[in-house]
Protein backbone atom coordinates (compact mmCIF):
# COMPACT_ATOMS: atom_id res chain seq x y z
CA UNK A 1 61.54 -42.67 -17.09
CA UNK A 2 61.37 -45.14 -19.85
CA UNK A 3 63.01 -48.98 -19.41
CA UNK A 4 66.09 -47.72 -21.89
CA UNK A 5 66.27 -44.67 -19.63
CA UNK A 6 66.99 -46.73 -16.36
CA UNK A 7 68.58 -49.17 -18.00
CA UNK A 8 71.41 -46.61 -18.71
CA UNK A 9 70.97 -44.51 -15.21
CA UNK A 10 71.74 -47.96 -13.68
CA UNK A 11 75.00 -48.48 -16.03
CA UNK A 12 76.31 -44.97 -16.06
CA UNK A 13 75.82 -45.68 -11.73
CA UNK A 14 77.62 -48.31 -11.14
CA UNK A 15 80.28 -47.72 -13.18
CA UNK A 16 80.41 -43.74 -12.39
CA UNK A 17 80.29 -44.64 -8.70
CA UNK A 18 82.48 -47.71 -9.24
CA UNK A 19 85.36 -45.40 -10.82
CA UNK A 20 85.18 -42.66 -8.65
CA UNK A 21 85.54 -44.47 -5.74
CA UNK A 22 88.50 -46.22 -7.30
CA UNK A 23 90.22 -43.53 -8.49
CA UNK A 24 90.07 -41.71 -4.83
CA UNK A 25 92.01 -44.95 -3.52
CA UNK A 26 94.18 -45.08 -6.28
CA UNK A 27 95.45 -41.52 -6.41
CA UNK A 28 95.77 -41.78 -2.17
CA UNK A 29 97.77 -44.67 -2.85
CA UNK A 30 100.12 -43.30 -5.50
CA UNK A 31 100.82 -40.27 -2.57
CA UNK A 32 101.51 -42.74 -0.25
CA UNK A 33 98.57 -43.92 1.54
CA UNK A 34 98.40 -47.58 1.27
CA UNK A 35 94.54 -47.87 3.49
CA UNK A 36 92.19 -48.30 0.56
CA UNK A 37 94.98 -51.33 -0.53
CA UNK A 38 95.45 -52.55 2.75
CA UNK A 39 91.66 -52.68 2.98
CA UNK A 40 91.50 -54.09 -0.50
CA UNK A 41 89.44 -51.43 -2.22
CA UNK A 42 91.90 -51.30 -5.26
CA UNK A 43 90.12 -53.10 -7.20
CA UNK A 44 87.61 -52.31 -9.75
CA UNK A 45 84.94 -55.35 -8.18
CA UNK A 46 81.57 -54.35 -7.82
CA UNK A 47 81.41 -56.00 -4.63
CA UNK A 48 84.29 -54.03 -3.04
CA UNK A 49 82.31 -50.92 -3.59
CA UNK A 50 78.88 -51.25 -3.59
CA UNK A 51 76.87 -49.45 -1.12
CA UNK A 52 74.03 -51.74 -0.46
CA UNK A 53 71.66 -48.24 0.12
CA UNK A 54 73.31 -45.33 -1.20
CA UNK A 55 73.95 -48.07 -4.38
CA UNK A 56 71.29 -49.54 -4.87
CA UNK A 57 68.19 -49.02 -2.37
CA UNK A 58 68.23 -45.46 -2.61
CA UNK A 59 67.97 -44.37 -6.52
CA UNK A 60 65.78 -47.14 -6.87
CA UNK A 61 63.71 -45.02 -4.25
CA UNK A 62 64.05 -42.27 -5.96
CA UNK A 63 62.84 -43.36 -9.19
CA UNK A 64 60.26 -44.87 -7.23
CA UNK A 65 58.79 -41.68 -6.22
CA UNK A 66 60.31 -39.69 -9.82
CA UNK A 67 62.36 -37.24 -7.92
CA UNK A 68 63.36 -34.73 -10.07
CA UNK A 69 67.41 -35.15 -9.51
CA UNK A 70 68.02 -38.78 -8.59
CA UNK A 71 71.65 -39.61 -7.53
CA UNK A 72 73.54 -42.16 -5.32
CA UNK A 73 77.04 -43.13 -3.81
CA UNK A 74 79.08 -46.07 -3.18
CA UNK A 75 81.04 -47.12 0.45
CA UNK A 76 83.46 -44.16 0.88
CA UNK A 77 87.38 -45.24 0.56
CA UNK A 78 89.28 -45.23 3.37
CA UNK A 79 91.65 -42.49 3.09
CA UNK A 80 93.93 -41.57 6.20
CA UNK A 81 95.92 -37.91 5.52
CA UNK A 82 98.53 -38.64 8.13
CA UNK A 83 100.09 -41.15 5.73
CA UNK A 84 100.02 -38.81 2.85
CA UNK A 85 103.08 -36.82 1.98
CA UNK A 86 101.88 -33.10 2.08
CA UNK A 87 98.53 -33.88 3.47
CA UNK A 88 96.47 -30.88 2.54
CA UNK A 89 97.47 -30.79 -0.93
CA UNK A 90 97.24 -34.32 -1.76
CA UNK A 91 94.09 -34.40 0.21
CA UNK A 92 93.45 -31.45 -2.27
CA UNK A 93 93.94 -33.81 -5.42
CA UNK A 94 92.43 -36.94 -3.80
CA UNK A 95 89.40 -35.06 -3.69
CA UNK A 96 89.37 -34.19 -6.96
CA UNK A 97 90.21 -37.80 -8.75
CA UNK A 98 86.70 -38.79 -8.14
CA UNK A 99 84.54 -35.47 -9.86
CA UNK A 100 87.46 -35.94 -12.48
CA UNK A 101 87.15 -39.29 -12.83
CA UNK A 102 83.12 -39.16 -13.65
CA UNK A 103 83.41 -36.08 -16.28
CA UNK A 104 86.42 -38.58 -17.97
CA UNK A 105 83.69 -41.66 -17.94
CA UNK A 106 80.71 -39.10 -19.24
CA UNK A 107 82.65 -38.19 -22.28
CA UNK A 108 84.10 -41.86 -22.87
CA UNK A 109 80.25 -42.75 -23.13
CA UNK A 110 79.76 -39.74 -25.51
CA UNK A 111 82.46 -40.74 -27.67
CA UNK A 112 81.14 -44.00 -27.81
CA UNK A 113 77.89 -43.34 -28.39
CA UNK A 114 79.37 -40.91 -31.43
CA UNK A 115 80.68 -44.01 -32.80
CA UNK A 116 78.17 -46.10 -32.56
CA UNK A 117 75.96 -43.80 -34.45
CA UNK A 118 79.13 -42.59 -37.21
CA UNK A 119 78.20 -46.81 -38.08
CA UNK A 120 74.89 -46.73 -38.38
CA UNK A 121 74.50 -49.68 -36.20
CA UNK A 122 70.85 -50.84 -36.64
CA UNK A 123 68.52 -50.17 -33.68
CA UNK A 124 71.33 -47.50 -32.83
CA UNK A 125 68.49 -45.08 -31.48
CA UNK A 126 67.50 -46.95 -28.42
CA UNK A 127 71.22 -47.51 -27.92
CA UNK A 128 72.19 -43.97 -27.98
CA UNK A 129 69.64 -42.80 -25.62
CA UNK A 130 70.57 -45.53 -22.91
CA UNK A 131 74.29 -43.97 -23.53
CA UNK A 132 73.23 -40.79 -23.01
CA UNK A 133 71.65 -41.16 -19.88
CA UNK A 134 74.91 -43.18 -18.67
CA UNK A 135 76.95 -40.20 -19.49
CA UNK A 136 74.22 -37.69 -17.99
CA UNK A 137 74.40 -39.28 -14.37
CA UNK A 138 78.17 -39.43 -14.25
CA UNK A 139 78.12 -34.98 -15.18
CA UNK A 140 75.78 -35.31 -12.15
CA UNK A 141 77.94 -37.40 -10.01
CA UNK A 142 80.67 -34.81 -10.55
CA UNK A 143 78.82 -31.58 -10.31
CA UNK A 144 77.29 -33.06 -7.18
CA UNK A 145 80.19 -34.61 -5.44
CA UNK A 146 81.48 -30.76 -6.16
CA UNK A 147 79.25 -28.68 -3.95
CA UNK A 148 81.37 -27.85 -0.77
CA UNK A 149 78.83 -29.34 1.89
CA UNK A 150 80.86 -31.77 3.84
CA UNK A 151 81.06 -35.31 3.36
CA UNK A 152 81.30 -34.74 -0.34
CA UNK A 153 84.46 -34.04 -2.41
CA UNK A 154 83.41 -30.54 -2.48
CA UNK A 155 83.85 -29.91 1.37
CA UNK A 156 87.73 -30.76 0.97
CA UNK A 157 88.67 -28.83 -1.78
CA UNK A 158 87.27 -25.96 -0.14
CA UNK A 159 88.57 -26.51 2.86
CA UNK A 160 91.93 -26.48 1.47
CA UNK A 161 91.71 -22.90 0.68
CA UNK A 162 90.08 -21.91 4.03
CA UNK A 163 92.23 -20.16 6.53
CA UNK A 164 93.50 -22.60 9.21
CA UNK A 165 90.88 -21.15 12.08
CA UNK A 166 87.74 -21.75 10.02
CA UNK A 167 88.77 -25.51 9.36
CA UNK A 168 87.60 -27.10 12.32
CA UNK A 169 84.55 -25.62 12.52
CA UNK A 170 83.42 -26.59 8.63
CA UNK A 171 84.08 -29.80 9.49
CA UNK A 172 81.99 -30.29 12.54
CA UNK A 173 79.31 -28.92 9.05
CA UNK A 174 79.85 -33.03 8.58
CA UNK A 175 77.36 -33.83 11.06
CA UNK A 176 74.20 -31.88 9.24
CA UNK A 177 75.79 -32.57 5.73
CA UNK A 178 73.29 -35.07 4.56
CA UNK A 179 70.39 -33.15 6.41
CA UNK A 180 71.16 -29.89 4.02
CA UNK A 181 71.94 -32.44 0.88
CA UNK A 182 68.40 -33.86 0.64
CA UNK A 183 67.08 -30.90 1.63
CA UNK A 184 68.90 -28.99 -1.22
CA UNK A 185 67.55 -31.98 -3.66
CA UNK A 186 64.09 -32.04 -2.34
CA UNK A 187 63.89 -27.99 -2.40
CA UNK A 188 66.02 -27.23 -5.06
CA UNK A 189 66.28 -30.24 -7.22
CA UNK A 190 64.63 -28.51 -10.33
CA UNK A 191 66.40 -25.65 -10.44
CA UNK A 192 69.83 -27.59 -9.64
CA UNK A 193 69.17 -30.05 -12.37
CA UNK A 194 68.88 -26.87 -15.19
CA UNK A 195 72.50 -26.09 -14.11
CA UNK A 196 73.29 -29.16 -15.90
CA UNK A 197 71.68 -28.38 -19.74
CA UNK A 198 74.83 -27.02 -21.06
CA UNK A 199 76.89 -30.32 -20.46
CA UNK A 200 74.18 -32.62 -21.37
CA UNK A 201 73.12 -30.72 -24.42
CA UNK A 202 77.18 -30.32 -25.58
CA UNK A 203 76.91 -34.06 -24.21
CA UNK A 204 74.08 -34.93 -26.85
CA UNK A 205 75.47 -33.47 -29.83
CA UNK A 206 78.01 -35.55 -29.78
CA UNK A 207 76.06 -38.33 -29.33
CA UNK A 208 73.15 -37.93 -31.61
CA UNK A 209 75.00 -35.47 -33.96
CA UNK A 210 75.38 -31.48 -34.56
């Protein structure tokens, strides 16, 4: 990974992580669960949400040792369903501001990148490519957060459409979740990262042109 390269996997990270967790709070707090507020998470400070290890220590780790998918995660907003006013569907939709969130921010950075390149700005190139990797980890930080292993977004969607008996048992899932996430990366990581070439090649046209 060149210095341009990490230069934008660092950007498109904190502000992909930054965003998402934002937007969780934000959306929780607009269906009328004040915690992430009251805990003063609403905001979009670094500081607030920064994950000293699943920020910062981690994908530098990975990099580090060139894993194949690299990824990380910022402190988890506090989110309490019993204040929400239908709590399965608006846990439903909290869920889904963060993945939603990060595929917005990917195609912002595409767009600009598009711009910057429609102008011809000089040393554009090196630009472009630290944009595109920006916009590449926040399609990852969606499709990621996506798959239903529990803590991620994924598991709550899901278990929104699971039938009330099989709940409680997919949650108690939460206790092995990171064991099976790292192993999926560490197993699977190649083959997981191909799922992505349709985004990021639609993702690079429009940054480097048709």
């Amino acid at each position: 990974m060149s210095e341009t390269q990490t230069a934008g996997f660092i950007i498109g990270l904190i502000v992909g992580v930054i965003l998402h967790e934002y937007m969780h709070g934000r959306v929780a707090d607009i269906l009328g669960d004040h915690t992430a507020r009251n805990a003063g998470r609403l905001t979009l400070n670094p500081i607030a949400h920064i994950d000293p290890f699943g920020s910062i220590l981690l994908p530098l780790v990975l990099i580090v040792l060139r894993s194949p998918f690299i990824f990380g995660y910022a402190k988890p907003v506090p989110v309490n369903p019993f204040f929400l006013r239908k709590p399965e569907r608006d846990m439903l939709l909290v869920s889904l501001a963060g993945p939603v969130t990060n595929v917005g921010v990917a195609f912002i950075f595409a767009l600009v990148g598009m711009v910057f390149r429609l102008f011809g700005l000089e040393g554009a190139g090196s630009l472009l490519e630290l944009i595109f990797c920006a916009a590449q980890v926040n399609i990852v930080l969606a499709i990621f957060n996506l798959i239903p292993i529990p803590p991620l977004d994924g598991s709550h969607i899901l278990e929104y459409f699971l039938p009330e008996r099989m709940k409680e048992m997919y949650r108690s899932m939460g206790a092995f979740g990171f064991i099976i996430i790292f192993v999926l990366i560490w197993g699977l990581g190649d083959y997981i990262f191909k799922l992505f070439d349709p985004i990021f090649n639609f993702l690079g046209k429009i940054i480097f042109g048709f």
